[in-house]
Protein backbone atom coordinates (compact mmCIF):
# COMPACT_ATOMS: atom_id res chain seq x y z
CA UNK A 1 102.58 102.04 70.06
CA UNK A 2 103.30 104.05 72.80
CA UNK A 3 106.87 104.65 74.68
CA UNK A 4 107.87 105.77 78.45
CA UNK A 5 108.32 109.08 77.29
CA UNK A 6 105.47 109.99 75.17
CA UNK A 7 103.29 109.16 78.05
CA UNK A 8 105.06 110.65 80.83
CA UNK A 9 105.35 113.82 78.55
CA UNK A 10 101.96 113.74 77.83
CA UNK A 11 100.80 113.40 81.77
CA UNK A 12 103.14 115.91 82.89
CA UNK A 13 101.61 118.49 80.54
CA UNK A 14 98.63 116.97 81.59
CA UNK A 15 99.09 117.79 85.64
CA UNK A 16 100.67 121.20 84.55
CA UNK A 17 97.28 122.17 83.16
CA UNK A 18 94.82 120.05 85.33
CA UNK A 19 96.20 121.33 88.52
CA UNK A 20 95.42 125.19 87.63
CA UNK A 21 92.07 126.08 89.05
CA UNK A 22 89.96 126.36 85.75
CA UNK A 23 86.25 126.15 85.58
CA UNK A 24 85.67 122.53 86.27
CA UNK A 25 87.82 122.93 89.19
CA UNK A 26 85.84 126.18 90.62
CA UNK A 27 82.63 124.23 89.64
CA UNK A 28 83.09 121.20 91.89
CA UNK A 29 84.25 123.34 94.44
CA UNK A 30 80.78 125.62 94.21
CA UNK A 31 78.90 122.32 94.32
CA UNK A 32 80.73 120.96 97.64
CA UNK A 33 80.32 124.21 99.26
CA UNK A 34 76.35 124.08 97.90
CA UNK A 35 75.56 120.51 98.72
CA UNK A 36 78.46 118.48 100.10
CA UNK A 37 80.85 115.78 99.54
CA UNK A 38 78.95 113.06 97.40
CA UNK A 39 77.72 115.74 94.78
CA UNK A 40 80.71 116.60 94.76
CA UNK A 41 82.05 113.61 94.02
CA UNK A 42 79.19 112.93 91.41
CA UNK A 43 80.30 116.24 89.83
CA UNK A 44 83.87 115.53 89.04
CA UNK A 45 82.74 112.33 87.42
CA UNK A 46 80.34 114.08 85.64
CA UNK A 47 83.26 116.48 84.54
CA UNK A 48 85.59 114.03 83.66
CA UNK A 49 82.91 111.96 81.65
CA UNK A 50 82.47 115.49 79.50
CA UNK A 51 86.55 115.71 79.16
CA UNK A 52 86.36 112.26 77.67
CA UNK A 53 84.06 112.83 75.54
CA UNK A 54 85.47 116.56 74.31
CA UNK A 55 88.82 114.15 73.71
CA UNK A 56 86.06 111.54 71.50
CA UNK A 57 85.40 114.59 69.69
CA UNK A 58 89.05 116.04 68.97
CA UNK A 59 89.80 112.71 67.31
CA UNK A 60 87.25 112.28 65.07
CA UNK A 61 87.84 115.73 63.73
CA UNK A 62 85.75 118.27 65.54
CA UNK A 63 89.29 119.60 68.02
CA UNK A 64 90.27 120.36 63.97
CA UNK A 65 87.49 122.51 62.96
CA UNK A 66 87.25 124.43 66.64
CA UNK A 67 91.28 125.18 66.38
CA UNK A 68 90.52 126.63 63.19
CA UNK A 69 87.00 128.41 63.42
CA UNK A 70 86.59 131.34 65.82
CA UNK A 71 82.83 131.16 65.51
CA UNK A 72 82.22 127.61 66.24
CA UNK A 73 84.81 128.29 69.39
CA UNK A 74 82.77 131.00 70.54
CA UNK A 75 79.39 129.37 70.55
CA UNK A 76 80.79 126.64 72.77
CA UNK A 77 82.45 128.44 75.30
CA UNK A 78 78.73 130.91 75.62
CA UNK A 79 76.96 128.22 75.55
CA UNK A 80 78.77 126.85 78.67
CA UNK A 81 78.98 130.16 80.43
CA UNK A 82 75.19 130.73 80.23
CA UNK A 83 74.55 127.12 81.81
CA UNK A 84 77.02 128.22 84.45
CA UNK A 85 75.13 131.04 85.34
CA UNK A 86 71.76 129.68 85.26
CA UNK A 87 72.94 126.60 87.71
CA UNK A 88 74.70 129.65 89.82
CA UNK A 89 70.95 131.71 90.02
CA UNK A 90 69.19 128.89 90.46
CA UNK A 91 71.36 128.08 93.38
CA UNK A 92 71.48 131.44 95.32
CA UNK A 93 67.22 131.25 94.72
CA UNK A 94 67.60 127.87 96.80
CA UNK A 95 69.53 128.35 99.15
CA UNK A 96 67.28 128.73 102.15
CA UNK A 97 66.53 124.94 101.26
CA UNK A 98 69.78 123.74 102.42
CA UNK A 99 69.22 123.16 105.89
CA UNK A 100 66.98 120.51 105.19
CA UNK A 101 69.15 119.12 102.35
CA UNK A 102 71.96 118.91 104.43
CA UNK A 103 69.92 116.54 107.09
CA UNK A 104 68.71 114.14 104.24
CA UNK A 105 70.60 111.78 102.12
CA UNK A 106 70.90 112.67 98.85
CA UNK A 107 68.26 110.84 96.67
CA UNK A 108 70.55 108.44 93.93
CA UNK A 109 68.62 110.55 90.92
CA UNK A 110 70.62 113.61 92.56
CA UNK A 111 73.71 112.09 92.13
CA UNK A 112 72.74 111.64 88.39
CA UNK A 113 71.94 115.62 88.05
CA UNK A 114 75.21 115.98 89.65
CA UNK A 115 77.09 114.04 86.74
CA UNK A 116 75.16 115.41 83.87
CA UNK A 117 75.71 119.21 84.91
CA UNK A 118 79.53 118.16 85.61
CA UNK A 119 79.37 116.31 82.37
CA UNK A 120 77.93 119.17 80.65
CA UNK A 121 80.80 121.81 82.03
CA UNK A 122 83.23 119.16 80.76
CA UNK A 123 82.00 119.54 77.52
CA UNK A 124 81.97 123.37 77.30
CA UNK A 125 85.41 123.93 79.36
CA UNK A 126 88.08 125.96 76.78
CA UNK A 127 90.36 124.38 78.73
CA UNK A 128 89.09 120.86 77.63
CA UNK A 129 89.12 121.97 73.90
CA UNK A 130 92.91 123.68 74.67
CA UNK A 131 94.27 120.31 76.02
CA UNK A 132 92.99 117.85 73.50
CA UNK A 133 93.04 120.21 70.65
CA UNK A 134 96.57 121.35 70.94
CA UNK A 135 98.58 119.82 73.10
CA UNK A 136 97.16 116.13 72.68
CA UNK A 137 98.03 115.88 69.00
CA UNK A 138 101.72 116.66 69.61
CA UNK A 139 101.93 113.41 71.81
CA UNK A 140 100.72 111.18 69.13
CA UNK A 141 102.96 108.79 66.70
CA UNK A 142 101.80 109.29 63.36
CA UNK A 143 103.94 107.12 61.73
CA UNK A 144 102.40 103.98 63.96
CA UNK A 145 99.06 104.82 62.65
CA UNK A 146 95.80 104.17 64.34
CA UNK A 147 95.61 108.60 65.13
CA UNK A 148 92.06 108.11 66.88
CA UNK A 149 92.67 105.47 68.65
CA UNK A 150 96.21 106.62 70.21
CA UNK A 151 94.51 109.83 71.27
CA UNK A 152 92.07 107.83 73.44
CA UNK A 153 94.13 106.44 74.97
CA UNK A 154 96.46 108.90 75.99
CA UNK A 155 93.27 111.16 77.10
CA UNK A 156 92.69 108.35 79.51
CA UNK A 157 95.84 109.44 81.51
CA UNK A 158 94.56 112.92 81.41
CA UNK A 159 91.06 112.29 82.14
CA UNK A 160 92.02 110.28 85.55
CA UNK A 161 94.47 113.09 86.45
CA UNK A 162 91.59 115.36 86.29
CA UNK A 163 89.41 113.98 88.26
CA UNK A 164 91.35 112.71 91.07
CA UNK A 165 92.48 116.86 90.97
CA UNK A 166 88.95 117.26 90.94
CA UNK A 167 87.79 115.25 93.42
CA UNK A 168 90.58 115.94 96.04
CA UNK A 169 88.90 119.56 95.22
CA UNK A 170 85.48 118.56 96.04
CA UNK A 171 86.47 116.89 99.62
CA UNK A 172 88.42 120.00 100.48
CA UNK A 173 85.56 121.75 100.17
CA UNK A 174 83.15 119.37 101.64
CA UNK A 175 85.26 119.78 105.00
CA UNK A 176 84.85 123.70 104.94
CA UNK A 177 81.20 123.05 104.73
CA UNK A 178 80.63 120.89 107.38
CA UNK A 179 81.86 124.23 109.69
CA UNK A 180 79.39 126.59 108.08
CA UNK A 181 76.43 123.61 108.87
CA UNK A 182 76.39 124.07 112.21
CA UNK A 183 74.48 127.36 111.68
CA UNK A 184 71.87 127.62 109.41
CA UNK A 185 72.30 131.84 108.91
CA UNK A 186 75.73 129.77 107.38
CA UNK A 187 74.00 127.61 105.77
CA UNK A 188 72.77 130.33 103.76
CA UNK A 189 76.08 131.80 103.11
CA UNK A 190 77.39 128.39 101.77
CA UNK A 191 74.56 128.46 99.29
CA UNK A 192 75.03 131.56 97.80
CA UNK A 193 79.03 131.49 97.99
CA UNK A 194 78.60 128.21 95.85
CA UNK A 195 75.93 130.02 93.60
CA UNK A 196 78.28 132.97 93.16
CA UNK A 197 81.03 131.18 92.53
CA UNK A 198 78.81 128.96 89.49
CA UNK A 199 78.18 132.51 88.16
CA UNK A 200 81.55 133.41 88.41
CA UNK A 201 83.24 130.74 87.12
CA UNK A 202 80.58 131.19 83.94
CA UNK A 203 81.84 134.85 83.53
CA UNK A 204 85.52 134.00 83.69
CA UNK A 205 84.51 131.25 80.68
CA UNK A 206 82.45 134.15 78.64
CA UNK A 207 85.40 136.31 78.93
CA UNK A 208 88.52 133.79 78.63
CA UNK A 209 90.21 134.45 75.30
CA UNK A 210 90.36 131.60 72.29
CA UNK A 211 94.21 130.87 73.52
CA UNK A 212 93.73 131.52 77.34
């Protein structure tokens, strides 16, 4: 169905596009910097669950109608920015908290809130909807049938990029804030960089243009 150079093409337009900090990236990098390596971890597969699922989406028929309407575009890129921001307030209001979370294991049900706010920026990440709306569909062989299902699978290549980008991301950051820990005056700052950086990251998405 597939052949050696529809994949590779696909995965090298894939890394070209992964590998540019975009919000998921600046995301999992906030939530390293906020609460360390296995959140962060948790996060990226939490984004790259939501990039699988934006890719579900796209074939099925709903890449179609956000290509083509502005509006329904628009409500899912605010809609993403505002949850950015919230998690980014929410974080700066918390950050005094961190010494303490810092010293404790993180509780498994953490780990889940990790993966469903990385899902949920996976879902509402233009770049996401850029990807598998327009460049996906170029990769797939029309004449061997089976659309869906070929886009699938070639969004599995993508979707593992992604999150090993993601997660290499994540540890990066992880090691930064192990430095800052020793202090808790930096403890602070870590919390509200990665809070900052949530609400940034949700401002860059409010203002990113429909082909940016």
């Amino acid at each position: 169905m597939f052949s050696t150079g529809q994949l590779l093409g696909f995965a090298l337009a894939s890394l070209v596009l992964i590998v540019v900090p975009g919000p998921g990236v600046l995301f999992v990098v906030g939530r390293a910097l906020a609460h360390g390596r296995r959140t962060a971890l948790a996060t990226a597969l939490g984004h790259a669950a939501g990039n699988y699922m934006v890719a579900a989406c796209v074939a099925v028929g709903l890449g179609a109608l956000l290509q083509r309407s502005a509006q329904a575009f628009v409500i899912v890129k605010i809609a993403g920015a505002l949850y950015l921001i919230w998690l980014g307030i929410h974080a700066i209001r918390r950050r005094k908290s961190l010494a303490e979370a810092m010293a404790v294991a993180a509780a498994p049900r953490e780990g889940w809130r990790a993966a469903r706010d990385g899902a949920v920026v996976g879902l509402t990440n233009p770049k996401a909807y850029i990807l598998f709306g327009a460049i996906l569909p170029q990769f797939v062989n029309r004449a061997a049938g089976h659309v869906p299902e070929q886009m699938l699978v070639l969004a599995l290549i993508s979707v593992v990029i992604g999150a090993v980008s993601d997660s290499s991301w994540g540890f990066a950051a992880s090691a930064v804030r192990a430095w800052f820990a020793r202090s808790p005056r930096r403890v602070e700052m870590v919390g509200g960089a990665g809070g900052l950086a949530m609400i940034g990251v949700g401002v860059t998405v409010a203002l990113t243009g429909r082909h940016s």
